[in-house]
N, C-alpha and C. Protein backbone atom coordinates (compact mmCIF):
# COMPACT_ATOMS: atom_id res chain seq x y z
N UNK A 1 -156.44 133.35 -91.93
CA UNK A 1 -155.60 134.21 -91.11
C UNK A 1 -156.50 134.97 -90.14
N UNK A 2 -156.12 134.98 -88.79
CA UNK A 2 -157.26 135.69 -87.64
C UNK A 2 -157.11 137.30 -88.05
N UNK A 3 -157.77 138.16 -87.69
CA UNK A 3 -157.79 139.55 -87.37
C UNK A 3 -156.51 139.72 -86.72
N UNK A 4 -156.21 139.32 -85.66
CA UNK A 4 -154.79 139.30 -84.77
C UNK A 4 -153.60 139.39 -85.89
N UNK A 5 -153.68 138.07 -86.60
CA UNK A 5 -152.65 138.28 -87.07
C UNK A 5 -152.37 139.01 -88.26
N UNK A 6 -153.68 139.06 -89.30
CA UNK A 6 -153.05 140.23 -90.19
C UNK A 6 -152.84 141.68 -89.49
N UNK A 7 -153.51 142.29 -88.39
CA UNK A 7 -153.30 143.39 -88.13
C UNK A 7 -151.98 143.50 -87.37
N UNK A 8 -151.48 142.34 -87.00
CA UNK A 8 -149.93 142.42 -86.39
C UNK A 8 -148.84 142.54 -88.20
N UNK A 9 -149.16 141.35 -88.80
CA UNK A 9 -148.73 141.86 -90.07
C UNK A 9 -148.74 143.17 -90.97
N UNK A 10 -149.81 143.79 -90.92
CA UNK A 10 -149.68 145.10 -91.29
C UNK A 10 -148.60 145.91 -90.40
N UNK A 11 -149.37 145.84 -89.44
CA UNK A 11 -148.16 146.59 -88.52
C UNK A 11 -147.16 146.97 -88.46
N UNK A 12 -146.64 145.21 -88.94
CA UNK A 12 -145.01 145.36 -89.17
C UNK A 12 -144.64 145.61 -90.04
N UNK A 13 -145.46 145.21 -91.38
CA UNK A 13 -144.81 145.84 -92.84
C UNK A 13 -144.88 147.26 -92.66
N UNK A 14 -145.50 147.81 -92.60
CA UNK A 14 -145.77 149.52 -92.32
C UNK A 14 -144.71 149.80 -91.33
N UNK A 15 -144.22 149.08 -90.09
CA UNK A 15 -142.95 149.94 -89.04
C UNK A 15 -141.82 149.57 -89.90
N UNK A 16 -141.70 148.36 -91.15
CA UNK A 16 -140.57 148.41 -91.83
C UNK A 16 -140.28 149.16 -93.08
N UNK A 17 -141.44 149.79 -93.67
CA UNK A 17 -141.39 150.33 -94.89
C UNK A 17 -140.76 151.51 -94.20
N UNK A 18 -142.04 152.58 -93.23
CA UNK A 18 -141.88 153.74 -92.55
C UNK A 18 -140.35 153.89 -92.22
N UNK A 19 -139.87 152.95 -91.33
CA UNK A 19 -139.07 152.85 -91.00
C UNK A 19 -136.96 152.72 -91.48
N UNK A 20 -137.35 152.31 -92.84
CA UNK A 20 -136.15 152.48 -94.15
C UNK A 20 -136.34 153.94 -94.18
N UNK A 21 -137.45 154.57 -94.50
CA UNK A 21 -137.92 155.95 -94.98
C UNK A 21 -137.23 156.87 -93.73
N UNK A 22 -137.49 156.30 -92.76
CA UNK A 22 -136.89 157.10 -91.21
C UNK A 22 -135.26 156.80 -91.49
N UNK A 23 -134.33 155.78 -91.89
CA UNK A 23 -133.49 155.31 -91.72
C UNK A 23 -132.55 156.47 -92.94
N UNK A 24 -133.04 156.14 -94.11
CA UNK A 24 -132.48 157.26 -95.09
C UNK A 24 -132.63 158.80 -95.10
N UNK A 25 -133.54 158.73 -93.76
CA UNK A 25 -134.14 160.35 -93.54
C UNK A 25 -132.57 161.08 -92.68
N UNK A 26 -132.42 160.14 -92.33
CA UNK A 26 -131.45 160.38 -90.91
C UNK A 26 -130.31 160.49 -91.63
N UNK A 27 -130.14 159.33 -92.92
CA UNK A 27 -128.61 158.98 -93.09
C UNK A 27 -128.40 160.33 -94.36
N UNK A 28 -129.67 161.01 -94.55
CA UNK A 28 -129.48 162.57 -95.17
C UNK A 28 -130.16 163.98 -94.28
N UNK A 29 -130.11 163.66 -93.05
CA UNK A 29 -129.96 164.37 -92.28
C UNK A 29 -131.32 165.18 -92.26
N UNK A 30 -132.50 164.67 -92.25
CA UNK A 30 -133.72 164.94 -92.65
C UNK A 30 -134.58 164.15 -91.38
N UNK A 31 -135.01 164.91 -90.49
CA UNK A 31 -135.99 164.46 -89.81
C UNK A 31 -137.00 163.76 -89.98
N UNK A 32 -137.93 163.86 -90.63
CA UNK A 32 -138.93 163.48 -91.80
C UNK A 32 -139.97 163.05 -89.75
N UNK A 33 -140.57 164.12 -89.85
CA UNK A 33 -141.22 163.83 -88.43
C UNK A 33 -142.65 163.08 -88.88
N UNK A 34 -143.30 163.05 -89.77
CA UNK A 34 -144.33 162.79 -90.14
C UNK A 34 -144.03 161.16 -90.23
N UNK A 35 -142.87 160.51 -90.98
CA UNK A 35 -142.60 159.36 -91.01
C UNK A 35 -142.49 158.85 -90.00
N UNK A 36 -141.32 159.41 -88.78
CA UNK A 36 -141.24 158.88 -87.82
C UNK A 36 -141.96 158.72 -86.73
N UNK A 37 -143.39 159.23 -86.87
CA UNK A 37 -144.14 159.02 -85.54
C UNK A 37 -144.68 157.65 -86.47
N UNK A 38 -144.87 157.48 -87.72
CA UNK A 38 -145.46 156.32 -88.36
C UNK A 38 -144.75 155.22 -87.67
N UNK A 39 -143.07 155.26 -87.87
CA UNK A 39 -142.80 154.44 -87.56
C UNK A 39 -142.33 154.03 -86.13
N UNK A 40 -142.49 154.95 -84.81
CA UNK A 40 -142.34 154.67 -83.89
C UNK A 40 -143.85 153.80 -83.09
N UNK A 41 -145.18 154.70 -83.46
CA UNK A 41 -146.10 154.10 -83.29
C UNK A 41 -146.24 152.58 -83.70
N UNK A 42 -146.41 152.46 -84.88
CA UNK A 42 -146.34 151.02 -85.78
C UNK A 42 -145.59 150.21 -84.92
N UNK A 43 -144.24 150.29 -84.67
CA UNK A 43 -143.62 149.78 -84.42
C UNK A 43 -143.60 149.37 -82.71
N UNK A 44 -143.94 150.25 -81.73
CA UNK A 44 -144.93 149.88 -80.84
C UNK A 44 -145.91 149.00 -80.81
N UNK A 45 -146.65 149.17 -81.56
CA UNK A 45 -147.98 148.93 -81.80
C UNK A 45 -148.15 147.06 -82.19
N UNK A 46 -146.34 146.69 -83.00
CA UNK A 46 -145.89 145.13 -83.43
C UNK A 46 -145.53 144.94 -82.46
N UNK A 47 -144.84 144.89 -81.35
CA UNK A 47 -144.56 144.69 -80.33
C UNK A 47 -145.79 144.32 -79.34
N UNK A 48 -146.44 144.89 -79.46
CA UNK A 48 -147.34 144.86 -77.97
C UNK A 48 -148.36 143.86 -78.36
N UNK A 49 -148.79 144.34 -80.02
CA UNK A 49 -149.64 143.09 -80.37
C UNK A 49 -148.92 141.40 -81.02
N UNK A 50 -147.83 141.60 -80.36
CA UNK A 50 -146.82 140.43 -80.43
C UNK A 50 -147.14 139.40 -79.06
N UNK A 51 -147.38 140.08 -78.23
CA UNK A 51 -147.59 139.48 -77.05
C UNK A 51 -149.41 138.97 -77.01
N UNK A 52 -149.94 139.22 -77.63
CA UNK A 52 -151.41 139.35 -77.25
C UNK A 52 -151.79 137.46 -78.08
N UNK A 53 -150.49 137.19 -78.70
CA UNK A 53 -150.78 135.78 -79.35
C UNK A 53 -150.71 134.79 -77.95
N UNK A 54 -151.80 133.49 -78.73
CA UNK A 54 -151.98 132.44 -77.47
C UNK A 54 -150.26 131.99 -77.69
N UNK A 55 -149.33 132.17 -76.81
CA UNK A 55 -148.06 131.73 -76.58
C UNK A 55 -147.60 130.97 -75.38
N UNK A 56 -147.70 129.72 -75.10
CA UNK A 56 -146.84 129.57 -73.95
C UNK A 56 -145.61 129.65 -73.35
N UNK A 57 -144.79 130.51 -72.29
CA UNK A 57 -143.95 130.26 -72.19
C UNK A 57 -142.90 131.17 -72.97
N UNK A 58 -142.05 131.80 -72.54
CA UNK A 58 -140.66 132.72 -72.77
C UNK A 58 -140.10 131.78 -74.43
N UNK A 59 -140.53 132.94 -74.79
CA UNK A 59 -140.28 132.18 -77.05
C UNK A 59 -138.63 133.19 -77.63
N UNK A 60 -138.50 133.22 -78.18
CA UNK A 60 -136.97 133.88 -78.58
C UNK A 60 -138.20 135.51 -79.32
N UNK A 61 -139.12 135.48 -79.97
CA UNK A 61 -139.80 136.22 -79.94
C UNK A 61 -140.66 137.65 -79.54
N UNK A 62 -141.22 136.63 -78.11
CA UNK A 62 -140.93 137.01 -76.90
C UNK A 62 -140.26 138.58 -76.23
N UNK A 63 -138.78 137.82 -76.21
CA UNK A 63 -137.55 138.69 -75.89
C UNK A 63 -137.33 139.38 -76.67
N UNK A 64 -137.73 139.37 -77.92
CA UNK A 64 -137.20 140.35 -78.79
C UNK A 64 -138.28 141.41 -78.73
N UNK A 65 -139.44 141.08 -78.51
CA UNK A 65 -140.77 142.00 -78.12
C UNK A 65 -140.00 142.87 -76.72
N UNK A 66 -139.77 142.89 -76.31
CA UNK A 66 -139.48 143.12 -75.06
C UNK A 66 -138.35 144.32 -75.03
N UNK A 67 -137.53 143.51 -75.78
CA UNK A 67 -136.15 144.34 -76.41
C UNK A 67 -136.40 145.77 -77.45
N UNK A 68 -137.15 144.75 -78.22
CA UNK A 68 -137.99 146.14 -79.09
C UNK A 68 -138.45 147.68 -78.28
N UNK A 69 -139.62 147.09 -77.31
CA UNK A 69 -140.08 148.30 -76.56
C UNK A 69 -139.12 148.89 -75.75
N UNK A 70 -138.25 148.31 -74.79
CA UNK A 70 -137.20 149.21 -74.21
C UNK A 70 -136.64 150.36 -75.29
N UNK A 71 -136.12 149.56 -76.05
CA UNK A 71 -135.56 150.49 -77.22
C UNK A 71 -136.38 151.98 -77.97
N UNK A 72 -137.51 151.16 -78.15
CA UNK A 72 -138.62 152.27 -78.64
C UNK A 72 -139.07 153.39 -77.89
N UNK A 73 -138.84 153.10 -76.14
CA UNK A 73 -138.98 154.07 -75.43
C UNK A 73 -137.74 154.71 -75.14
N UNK A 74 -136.85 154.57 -75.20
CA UNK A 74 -135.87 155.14 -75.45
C UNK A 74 -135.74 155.93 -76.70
N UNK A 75 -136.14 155.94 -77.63
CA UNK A 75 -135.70 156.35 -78.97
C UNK A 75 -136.82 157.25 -79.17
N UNK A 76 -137.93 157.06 -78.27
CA UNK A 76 -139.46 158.05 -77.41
C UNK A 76 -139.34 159.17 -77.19
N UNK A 77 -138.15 159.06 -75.75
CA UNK A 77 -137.87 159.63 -74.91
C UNK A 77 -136.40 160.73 -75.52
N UNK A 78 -135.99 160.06 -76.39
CA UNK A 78 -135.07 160.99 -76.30
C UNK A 78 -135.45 161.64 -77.93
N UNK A 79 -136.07 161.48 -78.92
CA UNK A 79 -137.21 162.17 -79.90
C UNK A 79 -137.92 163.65 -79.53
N UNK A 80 -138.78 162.54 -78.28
CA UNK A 80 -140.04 164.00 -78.17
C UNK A 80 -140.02 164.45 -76.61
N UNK A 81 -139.07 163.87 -76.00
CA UNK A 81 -139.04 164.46 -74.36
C UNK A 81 -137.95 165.30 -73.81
N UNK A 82 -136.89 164.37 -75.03
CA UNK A 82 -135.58 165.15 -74.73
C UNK A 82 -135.13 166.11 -76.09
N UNK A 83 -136.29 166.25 -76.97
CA UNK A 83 -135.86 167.27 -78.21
C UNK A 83 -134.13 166.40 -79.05
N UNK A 84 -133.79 165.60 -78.90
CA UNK A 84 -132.37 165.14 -79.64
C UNK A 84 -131.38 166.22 -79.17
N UNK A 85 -131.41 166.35 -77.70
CA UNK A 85 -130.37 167.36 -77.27
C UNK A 85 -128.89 166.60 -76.99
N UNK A 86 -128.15 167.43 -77.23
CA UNK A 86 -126.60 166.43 -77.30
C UNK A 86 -126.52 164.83 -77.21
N UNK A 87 -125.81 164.23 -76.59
CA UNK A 87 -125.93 162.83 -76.65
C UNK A 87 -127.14 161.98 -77.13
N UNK A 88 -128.36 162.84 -76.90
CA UNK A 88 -129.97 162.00 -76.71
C UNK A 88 -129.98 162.02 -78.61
N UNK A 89 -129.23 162.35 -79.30
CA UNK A 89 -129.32 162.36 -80.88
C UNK A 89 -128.48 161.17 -81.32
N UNK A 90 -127.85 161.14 -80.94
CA UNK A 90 -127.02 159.41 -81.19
C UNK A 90 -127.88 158.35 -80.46
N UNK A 91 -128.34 158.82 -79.05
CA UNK A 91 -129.23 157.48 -78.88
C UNK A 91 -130.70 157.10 -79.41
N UNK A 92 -130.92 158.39 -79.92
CA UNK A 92 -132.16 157.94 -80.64
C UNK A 92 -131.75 157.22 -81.99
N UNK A 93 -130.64 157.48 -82.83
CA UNK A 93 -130.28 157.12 -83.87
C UNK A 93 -130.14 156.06 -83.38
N UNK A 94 -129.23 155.36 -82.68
CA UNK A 94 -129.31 154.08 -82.49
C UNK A 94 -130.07 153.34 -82.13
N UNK A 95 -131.40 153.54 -81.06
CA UNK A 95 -132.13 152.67 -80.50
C UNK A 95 -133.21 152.73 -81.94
N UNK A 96 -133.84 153.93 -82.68
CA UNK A 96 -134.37 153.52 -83.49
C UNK A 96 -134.00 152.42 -84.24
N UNK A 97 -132.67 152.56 -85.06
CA UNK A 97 -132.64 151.62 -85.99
C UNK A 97 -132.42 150.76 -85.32
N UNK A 98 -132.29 150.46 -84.38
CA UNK A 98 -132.00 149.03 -83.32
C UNK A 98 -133.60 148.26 -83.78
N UNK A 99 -134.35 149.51 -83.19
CA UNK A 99 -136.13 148.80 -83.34
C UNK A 99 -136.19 148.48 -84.80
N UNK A 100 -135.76 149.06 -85.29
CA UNK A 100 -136.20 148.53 -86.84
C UNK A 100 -135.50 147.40 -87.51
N UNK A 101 -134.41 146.72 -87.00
CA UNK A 101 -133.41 145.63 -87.05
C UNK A 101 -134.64 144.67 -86.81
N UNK A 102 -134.67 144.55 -85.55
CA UNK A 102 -135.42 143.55 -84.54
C UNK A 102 -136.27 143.40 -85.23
N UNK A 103 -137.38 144.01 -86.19
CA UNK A 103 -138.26 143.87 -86.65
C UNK A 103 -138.13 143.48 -87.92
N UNK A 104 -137.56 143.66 -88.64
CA UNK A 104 -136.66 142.78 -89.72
C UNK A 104 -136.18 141.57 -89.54
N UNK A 105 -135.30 141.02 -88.58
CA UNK A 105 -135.24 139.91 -87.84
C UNK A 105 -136.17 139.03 -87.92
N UNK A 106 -137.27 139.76 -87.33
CA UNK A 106 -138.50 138.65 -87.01
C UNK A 106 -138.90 138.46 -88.37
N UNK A 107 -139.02 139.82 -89.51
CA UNK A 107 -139.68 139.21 -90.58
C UNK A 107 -138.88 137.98 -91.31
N UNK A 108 -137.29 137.98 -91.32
CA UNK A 108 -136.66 136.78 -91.84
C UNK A 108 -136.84 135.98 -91.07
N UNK A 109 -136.94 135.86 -90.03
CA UNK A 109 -137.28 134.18 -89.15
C UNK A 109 -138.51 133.61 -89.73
N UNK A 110 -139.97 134.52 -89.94
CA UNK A 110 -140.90 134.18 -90.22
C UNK A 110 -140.90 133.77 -91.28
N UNK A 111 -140.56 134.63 -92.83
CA UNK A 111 -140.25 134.17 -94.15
C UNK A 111 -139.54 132.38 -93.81
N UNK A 112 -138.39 132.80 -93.37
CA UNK A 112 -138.18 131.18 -93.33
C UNK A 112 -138.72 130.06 -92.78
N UNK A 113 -139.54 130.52 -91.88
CA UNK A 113 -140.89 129.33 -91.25
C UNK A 113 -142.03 129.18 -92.14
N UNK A 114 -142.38 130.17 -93.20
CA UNK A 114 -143.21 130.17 -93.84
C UNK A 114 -143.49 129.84 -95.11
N UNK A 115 -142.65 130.69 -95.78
CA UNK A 115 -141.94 130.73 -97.24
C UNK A 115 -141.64 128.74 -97.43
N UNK A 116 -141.96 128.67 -98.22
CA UNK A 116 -141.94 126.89 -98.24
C UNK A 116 -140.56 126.73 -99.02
N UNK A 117 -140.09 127.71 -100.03
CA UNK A 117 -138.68 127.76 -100.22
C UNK A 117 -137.50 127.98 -99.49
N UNK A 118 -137.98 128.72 -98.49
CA UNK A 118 -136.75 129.11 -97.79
C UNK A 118 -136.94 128.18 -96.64
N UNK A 119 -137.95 127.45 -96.29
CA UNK A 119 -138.17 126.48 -95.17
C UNK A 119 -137.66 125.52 -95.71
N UNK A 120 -137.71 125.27 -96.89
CA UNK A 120 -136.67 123.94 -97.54
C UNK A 120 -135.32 124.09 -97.48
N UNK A 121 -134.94 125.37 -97.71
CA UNK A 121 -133.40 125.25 -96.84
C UNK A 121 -132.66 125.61 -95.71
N UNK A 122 -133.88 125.91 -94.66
CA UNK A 122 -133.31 125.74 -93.38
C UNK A 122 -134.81 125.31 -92.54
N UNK A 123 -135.02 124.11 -92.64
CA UNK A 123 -135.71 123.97 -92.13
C UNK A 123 -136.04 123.80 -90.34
N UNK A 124 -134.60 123.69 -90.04
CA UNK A 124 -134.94 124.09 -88.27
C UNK A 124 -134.24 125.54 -88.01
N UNK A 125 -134.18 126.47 -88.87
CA UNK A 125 -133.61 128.00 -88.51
C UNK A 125 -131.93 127.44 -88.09
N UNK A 126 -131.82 126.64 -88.12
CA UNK A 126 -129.75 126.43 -87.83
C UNK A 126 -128.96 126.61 -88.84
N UNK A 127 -129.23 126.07 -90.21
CA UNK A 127 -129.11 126.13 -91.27
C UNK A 127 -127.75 127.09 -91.60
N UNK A 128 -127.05 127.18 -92.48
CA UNK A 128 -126.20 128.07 -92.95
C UNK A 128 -126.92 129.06 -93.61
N UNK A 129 -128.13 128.61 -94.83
CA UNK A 129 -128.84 130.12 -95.33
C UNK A 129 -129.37 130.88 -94.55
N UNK A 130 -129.83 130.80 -93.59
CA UNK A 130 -130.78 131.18 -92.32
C UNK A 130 -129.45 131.87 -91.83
N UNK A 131 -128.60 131.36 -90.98
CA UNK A 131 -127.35 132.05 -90.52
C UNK A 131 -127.18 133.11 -91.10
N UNK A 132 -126.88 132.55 -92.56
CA UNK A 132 -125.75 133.70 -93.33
C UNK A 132 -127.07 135.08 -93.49
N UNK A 133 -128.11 134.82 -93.84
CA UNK A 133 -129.01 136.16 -94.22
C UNK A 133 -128.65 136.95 -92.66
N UNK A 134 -128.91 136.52 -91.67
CA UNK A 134 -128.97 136.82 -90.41
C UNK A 134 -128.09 137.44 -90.06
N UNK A 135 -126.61 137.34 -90.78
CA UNK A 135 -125.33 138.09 -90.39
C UNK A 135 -125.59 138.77 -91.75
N UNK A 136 -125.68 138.78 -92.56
CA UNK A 136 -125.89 139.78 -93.47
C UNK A 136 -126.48 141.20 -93.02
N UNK A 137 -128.08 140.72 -92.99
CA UNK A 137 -128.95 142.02 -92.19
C UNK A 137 -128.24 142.74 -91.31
N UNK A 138 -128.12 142.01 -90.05
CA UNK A 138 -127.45 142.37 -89.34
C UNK A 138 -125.55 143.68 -89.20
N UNK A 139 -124.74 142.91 -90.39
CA UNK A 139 -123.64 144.16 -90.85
C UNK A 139 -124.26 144.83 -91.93
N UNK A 140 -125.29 145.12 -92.36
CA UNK A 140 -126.29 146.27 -93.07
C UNK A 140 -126.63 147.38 -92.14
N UNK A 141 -127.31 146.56 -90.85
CA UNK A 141 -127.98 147.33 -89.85
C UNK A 141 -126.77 148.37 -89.07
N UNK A 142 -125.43 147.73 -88.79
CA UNK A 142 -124.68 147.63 -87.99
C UNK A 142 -123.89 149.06 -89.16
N UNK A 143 -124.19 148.71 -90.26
CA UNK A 143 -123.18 149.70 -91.29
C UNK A 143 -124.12 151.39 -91.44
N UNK A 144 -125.54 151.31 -91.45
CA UNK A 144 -126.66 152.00 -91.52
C UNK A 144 -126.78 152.75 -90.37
N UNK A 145 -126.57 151.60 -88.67
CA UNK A 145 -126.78 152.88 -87.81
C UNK A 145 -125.14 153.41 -87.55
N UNK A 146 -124.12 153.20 -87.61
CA UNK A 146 -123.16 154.08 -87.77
C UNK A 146 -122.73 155.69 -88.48
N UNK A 147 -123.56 154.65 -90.20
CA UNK A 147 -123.56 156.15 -91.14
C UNK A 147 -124.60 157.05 -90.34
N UNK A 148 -125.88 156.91 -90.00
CA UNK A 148 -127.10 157.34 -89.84
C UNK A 148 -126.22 157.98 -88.64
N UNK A 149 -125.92 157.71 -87.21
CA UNK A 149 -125.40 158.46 -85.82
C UNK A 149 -124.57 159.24 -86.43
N UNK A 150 -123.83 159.47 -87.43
CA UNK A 150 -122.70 160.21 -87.52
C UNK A 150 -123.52 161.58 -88.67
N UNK A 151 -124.16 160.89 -89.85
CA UNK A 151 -124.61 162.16 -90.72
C UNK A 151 -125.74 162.99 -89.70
N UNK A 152 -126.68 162.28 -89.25
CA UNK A 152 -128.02 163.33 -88.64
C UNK A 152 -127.47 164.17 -87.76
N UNK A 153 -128.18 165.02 -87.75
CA UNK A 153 -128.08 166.65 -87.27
C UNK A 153 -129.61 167.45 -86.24
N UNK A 154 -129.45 167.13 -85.84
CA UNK A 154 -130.64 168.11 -85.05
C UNK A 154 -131.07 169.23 -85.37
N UNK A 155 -130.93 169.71 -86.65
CA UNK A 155 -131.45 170.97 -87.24
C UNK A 155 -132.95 171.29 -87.47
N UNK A 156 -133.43 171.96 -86.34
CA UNK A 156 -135.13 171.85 -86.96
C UNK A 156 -135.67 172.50 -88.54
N UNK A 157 -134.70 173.34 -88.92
CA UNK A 157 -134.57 173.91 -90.37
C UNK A 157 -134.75 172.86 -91.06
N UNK A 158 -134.58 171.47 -90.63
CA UNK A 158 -133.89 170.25 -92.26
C UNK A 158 -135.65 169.43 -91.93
N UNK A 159 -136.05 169.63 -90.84
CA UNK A 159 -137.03 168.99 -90.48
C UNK A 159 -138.19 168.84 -91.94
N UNK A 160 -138.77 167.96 -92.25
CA UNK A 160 -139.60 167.27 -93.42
C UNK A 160 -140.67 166.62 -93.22
């Protein structure tokens, strides 16, 4: 395994661990600021060193790198520029856990390219197991940033 790629692997396990920790912080109304610069950095940090692989050519990957950082600067910007002032508290709730989806995503695409079990049952990613995990995660994510936009609170008192 190169340097590149375990340090992109760390990366991402750390913006996904951090990042549950950010997710339940929110969905109990707990800032947890110490976590979340973990996981906004990290999670930057998989992104950018996503691109730095020898890749030719626009990959589904790629775009999701891409997608990631919009999001992350958004979820940046409205964190530490805009303090989570009215509206900018739902969009950080959402674009975060948006970033942290995407990055989950990639780790099940990869498990299933990798994982020699789960590459045995979808071996070109079309697959129904591949599908179905994919819509799974996905109405988890979809159920998580709803609860999460609606419980968090901008209270610097709850801050952790």
């Amino acid at each position: 395994m190169s340097t590149l790629t375990l340090v992109h692997v760390v990366l991402s396990l750390i913006g996904i661990f951090s990042g549950f920790v950010v997710v339940f912080g929110l969905l109990s109304s707990k800032r947890l600021d110490g976590w979340t610069a973990l996981f906004l950095v990290t999670t930057v940090l998989t992104s950018v060193t996503g691109f730095l692989f020898p890749i030719h050519g626009l990959t589904p990957g790629l775009k999701l790198g891409v997608i990631s950082l919009v999001m992350l600067a958004v979820a940046i910007l409205a964190r530490y520029a805009l303090h989570l002032a009215g509206v900018w508290r739902k969009i950080y709730v959402i674009t975060a856990v948006i970033s942290l989806y995407l990055n989950v995503l990639v780790l099940i695409a990869q498990a299933f390219m990798k994982v020699p079990a789960l590459k045995a049952m979808a071996p070109t990613g079309s697959e129904p197991p591949f599908l179905i995990s994919q819509l799974v995660v996905m109405a988890l994510f979809i159920v998580l940033t709803i609860f999460a936009a609606i419980k968090f609170r901008n209270d610097p008192a709850l801050a952790a």
